[in-house]
PDB file of N, CA and C in Angstrom:
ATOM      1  N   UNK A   1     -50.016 -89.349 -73.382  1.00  0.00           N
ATOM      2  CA  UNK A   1     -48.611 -89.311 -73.721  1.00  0.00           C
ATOM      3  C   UNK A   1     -48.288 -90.363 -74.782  1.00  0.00           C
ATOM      4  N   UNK A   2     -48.757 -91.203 -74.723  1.00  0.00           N
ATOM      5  CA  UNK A   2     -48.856 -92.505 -75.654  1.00  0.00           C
ATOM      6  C   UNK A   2     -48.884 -92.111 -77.341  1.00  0.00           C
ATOM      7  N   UNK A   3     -50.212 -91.497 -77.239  1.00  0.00           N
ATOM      8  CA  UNK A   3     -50.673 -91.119 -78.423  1.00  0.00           C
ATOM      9  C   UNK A   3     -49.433 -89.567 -79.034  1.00  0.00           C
ATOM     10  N   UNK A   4     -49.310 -88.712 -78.033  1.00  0.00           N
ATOM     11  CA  UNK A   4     -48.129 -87.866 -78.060  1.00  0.00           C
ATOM     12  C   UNK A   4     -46.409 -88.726 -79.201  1.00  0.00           C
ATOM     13  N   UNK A   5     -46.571 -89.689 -78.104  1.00  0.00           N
ATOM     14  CA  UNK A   5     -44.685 -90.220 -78.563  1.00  0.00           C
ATOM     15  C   UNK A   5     -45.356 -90.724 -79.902  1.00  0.00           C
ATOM     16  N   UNK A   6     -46.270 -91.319 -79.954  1.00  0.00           N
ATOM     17  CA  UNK A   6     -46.783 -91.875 -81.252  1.00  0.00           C
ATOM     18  C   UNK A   6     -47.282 -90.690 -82.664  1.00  0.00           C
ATOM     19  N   UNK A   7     -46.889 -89.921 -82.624  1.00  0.00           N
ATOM     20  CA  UNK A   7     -47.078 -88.688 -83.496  1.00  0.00           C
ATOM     21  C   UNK A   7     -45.309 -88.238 -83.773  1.00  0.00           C
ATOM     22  N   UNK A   8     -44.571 -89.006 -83.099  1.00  0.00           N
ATOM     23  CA  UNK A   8     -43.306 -88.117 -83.746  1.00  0.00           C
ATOM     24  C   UNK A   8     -42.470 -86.974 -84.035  1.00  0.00           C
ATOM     25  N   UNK A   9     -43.350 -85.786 -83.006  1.00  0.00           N
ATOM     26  CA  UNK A   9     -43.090 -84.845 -83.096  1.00  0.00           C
ATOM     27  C   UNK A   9     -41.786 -83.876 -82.931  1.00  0.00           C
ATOM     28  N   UNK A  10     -40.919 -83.022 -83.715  1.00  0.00           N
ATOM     29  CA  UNK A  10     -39.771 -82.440 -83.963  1.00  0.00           C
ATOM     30  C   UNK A  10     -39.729 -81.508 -83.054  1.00  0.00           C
ATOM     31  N   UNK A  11     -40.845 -80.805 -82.589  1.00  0.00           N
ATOM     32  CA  UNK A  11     -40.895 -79.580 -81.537  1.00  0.00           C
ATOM     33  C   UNK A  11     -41.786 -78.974 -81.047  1.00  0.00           C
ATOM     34  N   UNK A  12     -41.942 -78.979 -79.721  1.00  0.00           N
ATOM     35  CA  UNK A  12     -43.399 -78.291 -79.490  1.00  0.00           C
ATOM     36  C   UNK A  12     -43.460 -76.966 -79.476  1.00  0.00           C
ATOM     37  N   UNK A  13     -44.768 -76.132 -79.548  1.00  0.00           N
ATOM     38  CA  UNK A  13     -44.710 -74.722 -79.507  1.00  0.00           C
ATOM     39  C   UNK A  13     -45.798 -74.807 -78.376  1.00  0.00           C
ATOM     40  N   UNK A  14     -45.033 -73.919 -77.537  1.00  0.00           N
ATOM     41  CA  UNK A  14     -46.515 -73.780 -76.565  1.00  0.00           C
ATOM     42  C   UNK A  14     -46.418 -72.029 -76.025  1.00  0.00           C
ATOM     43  N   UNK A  15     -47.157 -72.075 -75.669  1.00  0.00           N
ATOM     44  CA  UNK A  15     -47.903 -70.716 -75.067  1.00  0.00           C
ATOM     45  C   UNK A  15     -47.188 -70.732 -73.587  1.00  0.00           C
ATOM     46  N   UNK A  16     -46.870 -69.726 -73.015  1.00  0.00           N
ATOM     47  CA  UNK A  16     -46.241 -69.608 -71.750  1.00  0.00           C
ATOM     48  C   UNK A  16     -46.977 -69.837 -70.710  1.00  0.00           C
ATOM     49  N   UNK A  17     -48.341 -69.312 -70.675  1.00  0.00           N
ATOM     50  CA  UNK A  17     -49.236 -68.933 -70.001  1.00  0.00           C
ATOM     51  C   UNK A  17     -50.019 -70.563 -69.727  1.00  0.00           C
ATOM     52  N   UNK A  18     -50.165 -71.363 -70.466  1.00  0.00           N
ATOM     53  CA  UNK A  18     -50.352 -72.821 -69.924  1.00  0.00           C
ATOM     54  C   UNK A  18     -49.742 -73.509 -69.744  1.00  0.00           C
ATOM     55  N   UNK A  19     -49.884 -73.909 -68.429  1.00  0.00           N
ATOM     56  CA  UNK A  19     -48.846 -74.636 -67.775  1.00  0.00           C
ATOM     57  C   UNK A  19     -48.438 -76.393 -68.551  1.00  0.00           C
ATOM     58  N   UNK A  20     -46.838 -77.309 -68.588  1.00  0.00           N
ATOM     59  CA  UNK A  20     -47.667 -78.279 -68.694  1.00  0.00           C
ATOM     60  C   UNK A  20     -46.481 -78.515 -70.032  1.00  0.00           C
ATOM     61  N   UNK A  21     -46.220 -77.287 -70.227  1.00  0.00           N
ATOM     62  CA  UNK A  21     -45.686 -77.855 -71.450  1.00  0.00           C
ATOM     63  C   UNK A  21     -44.309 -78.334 -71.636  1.00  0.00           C
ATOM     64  N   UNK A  22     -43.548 -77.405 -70.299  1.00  0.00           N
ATOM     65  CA  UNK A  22     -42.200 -77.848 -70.345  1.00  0.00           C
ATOM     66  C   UNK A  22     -42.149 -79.231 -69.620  1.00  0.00           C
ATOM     67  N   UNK A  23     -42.765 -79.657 -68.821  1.00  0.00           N
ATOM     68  CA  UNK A  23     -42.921 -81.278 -68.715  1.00  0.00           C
ATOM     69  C   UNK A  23     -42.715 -81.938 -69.632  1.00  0.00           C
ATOM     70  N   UNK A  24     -44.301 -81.829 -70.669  1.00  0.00           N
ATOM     71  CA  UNK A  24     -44.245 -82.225 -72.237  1.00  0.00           C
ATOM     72  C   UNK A  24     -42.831 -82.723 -72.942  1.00  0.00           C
ATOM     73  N   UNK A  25     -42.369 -81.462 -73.293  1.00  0.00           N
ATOM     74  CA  UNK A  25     -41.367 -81.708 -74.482  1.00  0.00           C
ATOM     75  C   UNK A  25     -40.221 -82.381 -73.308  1.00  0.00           C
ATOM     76  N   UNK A  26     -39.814 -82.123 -72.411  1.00  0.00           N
ATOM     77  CA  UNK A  26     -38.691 -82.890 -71.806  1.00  0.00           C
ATOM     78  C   UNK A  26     -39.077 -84.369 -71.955  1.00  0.00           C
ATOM     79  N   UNK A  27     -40.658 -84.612 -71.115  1.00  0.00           N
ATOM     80  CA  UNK A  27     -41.396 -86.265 -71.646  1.00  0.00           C
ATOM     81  C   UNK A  27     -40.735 -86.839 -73.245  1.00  0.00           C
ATOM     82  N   UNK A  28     -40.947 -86.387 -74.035  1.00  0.00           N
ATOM     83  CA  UNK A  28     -41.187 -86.252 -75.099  1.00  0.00           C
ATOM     84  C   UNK A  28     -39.677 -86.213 -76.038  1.00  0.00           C
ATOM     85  N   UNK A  29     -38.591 -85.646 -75.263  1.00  0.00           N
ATOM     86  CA  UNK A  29     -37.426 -85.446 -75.585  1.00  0.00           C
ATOM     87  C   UNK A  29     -37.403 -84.603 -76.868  1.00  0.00           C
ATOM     88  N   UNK A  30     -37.755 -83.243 -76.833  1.00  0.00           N
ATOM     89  CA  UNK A  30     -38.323 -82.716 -78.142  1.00  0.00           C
ATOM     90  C   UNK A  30     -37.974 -81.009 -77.485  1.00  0.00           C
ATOM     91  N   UNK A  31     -37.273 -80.342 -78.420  1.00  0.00           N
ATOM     92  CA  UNK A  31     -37.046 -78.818 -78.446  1.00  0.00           C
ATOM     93  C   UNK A  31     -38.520 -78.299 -77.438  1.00  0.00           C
ATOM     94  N   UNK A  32     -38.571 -76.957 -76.988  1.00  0.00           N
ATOM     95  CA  UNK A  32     -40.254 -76.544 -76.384  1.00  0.00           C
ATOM     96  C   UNK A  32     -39.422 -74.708 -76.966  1.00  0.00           C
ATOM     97  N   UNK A  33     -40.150 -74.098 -78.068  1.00  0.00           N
ATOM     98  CA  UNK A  33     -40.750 -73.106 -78.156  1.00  0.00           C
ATOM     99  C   UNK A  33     -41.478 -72.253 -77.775  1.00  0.00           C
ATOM    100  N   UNK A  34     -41.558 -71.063 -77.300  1.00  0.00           N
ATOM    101  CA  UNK A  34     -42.357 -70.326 -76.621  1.00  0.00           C
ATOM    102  C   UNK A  34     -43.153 -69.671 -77.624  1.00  0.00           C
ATOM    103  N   UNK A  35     -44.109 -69.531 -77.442  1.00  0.00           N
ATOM    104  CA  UNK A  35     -44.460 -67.973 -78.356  1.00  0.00           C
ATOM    105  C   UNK A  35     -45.600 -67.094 -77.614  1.00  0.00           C
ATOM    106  N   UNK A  36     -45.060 -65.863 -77.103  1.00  0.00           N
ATOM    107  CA  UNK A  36     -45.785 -65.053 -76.650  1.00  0.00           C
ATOM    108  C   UNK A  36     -46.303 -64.264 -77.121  1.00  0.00           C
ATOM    109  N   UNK A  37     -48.045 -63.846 -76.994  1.00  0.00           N
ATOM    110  CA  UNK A  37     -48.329 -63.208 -78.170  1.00  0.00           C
ATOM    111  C   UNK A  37     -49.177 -62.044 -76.833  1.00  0.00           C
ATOM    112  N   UNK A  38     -48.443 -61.069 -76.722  1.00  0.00           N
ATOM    113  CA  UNK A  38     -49.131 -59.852 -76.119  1.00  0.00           C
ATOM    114  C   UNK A  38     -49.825 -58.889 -76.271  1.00  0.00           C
ATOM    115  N   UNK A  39     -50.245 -58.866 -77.584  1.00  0.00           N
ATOM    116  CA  UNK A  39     -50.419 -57.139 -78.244  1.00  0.00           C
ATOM    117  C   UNK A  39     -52.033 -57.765 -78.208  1.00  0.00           C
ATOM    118  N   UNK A  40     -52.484 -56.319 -78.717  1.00  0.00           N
ATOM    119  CA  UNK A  40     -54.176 -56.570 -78.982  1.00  0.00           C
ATOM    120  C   UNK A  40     -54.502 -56.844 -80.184  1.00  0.00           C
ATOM    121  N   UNK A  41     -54.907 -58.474 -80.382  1.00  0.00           N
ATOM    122  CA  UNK A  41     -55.287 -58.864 -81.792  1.00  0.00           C
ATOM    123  C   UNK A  41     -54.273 -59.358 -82.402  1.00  0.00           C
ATOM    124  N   UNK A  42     -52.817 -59.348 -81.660  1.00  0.00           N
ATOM    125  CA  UNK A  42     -51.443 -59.961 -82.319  1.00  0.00           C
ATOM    126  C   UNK A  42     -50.803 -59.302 -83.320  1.00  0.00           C
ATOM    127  N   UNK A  43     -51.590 -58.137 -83.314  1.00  0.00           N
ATOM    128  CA  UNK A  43     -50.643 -57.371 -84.248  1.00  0.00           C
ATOM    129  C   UNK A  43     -49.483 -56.746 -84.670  1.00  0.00           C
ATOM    130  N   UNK A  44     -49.043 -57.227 -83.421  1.00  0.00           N
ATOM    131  CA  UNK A  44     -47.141 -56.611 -83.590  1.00  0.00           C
ATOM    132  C   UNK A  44     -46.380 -57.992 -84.158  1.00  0.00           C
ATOM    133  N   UNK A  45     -47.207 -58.958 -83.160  1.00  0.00           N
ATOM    134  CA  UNK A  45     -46.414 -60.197 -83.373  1.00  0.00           C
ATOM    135  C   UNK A  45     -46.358 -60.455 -85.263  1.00  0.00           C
ATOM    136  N   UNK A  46     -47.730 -60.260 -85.337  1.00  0.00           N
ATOM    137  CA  UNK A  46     -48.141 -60.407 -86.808  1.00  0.00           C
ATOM    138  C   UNK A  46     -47.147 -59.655 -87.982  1.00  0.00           C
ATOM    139  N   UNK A  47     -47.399 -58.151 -87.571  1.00  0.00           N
ATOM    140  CA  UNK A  47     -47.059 -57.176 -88.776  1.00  0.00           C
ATOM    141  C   UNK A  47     -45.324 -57.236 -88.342  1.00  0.00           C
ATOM    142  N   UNK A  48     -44.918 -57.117 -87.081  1.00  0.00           N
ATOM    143  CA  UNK A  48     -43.628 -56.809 -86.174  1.00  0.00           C
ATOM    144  C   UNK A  48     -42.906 -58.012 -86.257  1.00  0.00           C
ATOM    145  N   UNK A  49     -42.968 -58.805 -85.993  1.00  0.00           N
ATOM    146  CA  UNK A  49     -42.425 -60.298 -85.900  1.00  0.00           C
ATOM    147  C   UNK A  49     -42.499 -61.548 -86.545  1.00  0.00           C
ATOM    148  N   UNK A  50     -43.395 -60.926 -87.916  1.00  0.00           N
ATOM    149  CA  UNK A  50     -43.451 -61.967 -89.130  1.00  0.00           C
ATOM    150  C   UNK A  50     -44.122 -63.538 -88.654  1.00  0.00           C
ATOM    151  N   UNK A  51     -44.746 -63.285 -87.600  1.00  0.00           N
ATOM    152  CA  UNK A  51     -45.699 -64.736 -87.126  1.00  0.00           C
ATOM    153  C   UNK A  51     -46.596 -64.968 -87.985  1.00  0.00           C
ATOM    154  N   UNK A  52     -46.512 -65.796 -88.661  1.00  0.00           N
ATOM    155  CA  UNK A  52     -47.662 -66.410 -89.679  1.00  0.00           C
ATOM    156  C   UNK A  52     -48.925 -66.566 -89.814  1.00  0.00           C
ATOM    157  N   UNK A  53     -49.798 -65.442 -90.071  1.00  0.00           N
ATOM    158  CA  UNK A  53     -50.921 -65.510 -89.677  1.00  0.00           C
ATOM    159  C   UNK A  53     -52.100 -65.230 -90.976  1.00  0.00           C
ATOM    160  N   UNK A  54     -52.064 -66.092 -92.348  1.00  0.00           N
ATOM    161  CA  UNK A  54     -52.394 -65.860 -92.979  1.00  0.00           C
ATOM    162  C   UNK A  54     -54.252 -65.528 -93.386  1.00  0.00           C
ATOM    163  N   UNK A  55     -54.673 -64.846 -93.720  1.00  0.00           N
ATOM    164  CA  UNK A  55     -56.480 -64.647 -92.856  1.00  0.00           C
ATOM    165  C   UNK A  55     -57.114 -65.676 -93.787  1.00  0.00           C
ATOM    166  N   UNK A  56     -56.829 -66.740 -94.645  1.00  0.00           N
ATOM    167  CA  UNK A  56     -57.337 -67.295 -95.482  1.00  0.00           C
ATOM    168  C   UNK A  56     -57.651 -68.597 -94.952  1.00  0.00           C
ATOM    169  N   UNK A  57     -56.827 -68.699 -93.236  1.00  0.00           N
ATOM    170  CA  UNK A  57     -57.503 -69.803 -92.685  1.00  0.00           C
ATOM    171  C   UNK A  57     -56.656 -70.096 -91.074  1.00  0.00           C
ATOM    172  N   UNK A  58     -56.434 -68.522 -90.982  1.00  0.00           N
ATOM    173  CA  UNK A  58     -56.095 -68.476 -89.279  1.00  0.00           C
ATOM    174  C   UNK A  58     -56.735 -67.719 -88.833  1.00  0.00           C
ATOM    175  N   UNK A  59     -57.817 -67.926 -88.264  1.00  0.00           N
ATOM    176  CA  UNK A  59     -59.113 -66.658 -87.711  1.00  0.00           C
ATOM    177  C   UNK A  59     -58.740 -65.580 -86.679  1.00  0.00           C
ATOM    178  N   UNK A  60     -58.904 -64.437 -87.116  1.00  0.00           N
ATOM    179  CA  UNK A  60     -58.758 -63.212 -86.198  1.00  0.00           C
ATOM    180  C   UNK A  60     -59.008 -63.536 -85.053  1.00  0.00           C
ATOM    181  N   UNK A  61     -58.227 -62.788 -84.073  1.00  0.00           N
ATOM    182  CA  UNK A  61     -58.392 -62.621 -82.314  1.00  0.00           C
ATOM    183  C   UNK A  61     -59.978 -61.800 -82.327  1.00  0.00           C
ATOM    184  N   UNK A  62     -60.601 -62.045 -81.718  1.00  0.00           N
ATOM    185  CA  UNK A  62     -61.631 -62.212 -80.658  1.00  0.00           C
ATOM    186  C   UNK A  62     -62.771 -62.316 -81.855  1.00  0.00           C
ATOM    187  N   UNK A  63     -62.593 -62.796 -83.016  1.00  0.00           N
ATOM    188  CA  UNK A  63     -63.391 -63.069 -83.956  1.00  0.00           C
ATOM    189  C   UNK A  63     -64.223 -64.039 -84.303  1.00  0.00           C
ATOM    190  N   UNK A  64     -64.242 -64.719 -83.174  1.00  0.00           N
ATOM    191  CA  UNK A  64     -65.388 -66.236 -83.051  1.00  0.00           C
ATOM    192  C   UNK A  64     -65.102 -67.010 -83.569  1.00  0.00           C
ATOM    193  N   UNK A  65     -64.495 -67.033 -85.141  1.00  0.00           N
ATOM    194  CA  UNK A  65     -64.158 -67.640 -86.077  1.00  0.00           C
ATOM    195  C   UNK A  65     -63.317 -69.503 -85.633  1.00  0.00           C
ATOM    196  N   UNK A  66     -63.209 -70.506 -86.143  1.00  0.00           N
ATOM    197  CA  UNK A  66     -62.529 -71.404 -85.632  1.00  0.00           C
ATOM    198  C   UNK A  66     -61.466 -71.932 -87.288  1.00  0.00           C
ATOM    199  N   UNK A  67     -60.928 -72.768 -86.941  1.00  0.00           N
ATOM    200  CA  UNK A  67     -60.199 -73.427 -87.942  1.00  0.00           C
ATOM    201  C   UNK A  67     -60.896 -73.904 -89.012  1.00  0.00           C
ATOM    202  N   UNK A  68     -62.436 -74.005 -89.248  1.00  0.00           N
ATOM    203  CA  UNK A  68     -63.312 -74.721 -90.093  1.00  0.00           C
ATOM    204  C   UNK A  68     -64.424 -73.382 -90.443  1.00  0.00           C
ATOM    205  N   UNK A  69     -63.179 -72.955 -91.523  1.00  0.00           N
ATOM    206  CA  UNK A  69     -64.629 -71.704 -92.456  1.00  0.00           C
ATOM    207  C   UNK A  69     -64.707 -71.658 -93.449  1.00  0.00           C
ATOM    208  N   UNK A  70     -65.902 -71.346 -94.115  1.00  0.00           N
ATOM    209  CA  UNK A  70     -65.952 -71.679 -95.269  1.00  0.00           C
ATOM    210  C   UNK A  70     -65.696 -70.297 -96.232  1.00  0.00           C
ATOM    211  N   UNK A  71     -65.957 -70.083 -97.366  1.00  0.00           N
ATOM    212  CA  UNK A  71     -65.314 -69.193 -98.211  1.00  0.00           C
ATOM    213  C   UNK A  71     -66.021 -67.983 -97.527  1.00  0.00           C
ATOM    214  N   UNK A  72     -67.252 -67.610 -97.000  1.00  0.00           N
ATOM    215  CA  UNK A  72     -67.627 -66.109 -96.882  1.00  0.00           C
ATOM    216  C   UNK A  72     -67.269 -66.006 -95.348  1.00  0.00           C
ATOM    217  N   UNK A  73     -67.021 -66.900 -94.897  1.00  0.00           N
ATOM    218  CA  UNK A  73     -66.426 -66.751 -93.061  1.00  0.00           C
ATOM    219  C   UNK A  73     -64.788 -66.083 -93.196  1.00  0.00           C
ATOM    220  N   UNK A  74     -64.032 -66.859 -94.508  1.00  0.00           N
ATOM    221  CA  UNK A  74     -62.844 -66.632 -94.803  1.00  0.00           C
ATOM    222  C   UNK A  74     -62.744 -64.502 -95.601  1.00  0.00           C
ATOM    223  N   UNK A  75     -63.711 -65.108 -96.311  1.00  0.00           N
ATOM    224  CA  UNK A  75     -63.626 -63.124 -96.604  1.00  0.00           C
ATOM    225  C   UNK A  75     -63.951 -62.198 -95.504  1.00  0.00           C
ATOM    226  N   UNK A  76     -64.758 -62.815 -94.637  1.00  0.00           N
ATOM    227  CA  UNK A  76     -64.860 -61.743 -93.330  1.00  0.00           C
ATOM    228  C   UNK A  76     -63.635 -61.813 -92.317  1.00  0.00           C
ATOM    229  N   UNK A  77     -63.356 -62.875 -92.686  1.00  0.00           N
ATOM    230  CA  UNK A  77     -62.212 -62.946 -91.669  1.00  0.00           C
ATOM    231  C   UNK A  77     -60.782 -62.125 -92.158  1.00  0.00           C
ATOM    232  N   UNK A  78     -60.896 -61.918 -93.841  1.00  0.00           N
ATOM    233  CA  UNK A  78     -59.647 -61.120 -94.414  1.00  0.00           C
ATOM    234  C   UNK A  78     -60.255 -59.684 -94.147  1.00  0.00           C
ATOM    235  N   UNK A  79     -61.393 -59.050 -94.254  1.00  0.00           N
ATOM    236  CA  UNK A  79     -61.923 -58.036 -93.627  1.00  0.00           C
ATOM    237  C   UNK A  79     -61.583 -57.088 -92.190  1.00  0.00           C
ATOM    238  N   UNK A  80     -61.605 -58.696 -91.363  1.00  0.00           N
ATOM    239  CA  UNK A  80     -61.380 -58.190 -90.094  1.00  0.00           C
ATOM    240  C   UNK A  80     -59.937 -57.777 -90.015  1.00  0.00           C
ATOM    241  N   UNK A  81     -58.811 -58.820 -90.436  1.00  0.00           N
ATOM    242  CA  UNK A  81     -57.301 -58.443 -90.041  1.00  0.00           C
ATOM    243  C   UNK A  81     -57.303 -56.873 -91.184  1.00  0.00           C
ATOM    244  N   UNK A  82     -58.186 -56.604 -92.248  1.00  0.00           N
ATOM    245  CA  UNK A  82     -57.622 -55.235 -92.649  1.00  0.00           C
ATOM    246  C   UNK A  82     -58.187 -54.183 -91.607  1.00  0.00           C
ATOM    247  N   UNK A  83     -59.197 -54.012 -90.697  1.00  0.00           N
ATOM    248  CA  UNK A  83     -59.868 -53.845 -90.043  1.00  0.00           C
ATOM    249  C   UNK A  83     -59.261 -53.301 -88.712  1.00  0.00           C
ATOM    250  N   UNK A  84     -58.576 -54.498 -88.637  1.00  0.00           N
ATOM    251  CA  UNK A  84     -57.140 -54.717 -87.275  1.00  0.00           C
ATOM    252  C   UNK A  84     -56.351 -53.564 -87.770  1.00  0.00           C
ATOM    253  N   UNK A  85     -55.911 -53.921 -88.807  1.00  0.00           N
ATOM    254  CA  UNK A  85     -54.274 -53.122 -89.009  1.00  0.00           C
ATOM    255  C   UNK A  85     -54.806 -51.661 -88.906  1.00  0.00           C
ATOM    256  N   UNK A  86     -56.058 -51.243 -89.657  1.00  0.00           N
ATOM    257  CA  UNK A  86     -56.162 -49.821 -89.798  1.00  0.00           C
ATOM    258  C   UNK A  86     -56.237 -48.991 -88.730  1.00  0.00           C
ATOM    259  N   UNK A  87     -57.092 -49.557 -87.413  1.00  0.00           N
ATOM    260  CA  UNK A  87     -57.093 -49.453 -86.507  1.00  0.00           C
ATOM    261  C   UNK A  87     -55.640 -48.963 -85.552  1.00  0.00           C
ATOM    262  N   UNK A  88     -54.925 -50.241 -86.039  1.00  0.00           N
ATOM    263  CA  UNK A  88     -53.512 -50.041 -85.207  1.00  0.00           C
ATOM    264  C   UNK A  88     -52.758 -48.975 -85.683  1.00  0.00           C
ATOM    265  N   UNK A  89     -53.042 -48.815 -87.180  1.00  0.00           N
ATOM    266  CA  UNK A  89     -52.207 -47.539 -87.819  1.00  0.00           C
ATOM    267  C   UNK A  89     -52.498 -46.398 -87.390  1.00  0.00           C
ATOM    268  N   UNK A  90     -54.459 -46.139 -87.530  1.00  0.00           N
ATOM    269  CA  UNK A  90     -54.569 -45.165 -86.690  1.00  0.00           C
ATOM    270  C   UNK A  90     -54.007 -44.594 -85.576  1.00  0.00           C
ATOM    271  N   UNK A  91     -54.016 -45.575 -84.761  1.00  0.00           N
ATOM    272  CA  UNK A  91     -53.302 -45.169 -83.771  1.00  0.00           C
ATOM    273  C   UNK A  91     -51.929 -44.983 -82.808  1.00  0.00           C
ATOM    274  N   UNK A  92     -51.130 -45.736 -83.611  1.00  0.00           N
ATOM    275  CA  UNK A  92     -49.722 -45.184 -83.822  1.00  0.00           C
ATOM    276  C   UNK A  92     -49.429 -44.141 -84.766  1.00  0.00           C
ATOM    277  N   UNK A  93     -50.303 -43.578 -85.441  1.00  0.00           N
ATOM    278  CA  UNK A  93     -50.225 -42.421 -85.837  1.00  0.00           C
ATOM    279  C   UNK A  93     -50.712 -41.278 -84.822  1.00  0.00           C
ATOM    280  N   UNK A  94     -51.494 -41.774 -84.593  1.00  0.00           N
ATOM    281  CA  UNK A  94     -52.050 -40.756 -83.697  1.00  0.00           C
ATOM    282  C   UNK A  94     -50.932 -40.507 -82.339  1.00  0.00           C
ATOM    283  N   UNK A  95     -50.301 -41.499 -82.216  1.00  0.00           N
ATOM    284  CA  UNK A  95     -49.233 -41.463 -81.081  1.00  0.00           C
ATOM    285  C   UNK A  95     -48.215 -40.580 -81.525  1.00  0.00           C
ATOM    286  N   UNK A  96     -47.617 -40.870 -82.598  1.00  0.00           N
ATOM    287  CA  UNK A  96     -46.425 -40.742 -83.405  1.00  0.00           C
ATOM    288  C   UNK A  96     -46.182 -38.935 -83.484  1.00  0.00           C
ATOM    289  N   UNK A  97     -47.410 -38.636 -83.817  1.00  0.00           N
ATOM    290  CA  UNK A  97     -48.114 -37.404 -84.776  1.00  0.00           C
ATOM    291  C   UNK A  97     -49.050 -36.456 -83.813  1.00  0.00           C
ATOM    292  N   UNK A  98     -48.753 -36.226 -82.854  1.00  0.00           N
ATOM    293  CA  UNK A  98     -50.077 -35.569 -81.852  1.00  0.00           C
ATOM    294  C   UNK A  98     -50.715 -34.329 -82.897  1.00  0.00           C
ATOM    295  N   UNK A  99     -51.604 -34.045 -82.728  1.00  0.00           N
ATOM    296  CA  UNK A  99     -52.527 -32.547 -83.340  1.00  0.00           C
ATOM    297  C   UNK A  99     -51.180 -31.424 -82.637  1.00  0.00           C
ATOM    298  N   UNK A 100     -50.993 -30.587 -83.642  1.00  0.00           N
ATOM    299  CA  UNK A 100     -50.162 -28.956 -82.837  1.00  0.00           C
ATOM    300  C   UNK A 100     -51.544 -28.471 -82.723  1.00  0.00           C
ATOM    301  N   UNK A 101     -51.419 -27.702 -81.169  1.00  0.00           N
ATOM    302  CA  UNK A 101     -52.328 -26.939 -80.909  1.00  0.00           C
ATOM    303  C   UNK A 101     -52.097 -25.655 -81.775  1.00  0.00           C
ATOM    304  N   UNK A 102     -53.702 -24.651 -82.208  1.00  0.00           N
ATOM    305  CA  UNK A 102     -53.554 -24.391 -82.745  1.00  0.00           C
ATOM    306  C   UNK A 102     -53.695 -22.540 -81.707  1.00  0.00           C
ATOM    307  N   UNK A 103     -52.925 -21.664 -81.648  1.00  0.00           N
ATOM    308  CA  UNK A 103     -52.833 -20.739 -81.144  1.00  0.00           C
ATOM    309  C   UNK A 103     -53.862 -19.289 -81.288  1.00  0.00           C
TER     310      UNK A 103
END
């Protein structure tokens, strides 16, 4: 906590799902943000909710990837989120749009 008050921080963002945090920011006397990210791969949050997720150095969901990549980790990683989306398009199309049976 020490090292916490000693950082100065304007607001925390935490995840719902770990506990710990609304302690935190009350400790802390500091706003607490939620951000829930439900979809598969974050893609609603992403494409739907304008969450900042630029692939040039925020690594895809379940993509191994960490905060420290270097330029060809970073092109696979812009790979994967096109990868993501097509996927998701597919298949809200496919929702959207069923096949007419054909008689």
């Amino acid at each position: 906590m020490k090292k916490l008050r000693k950082g100065n921080y304007d607001v925390l963002l935490a995840d719902p799902i770990y506990s710990g945090s609304d302690v935190t920011a009350e400790i802390l006397g500091i706003p607490l943000v939620f951000s829930l990210r439900f979809s598969i791969a974050n893609n609603w949050e992403r494409l739907c909710g304008q969450l900042p997720a630029p692939p040039s150095y925020v690594p895809g969901a379940v993509s191994r990837l960490t905060d420290k990549i270097n330029f060809s980790e970073r092109t696979w990683n812009l790979l994967f989120y096109v990868l993501q989306d097509l996927v998701l398009d597919q298949c809200m199309w496919k929702k959207e749009h069923p096949p007419v049976p054909v008689r």
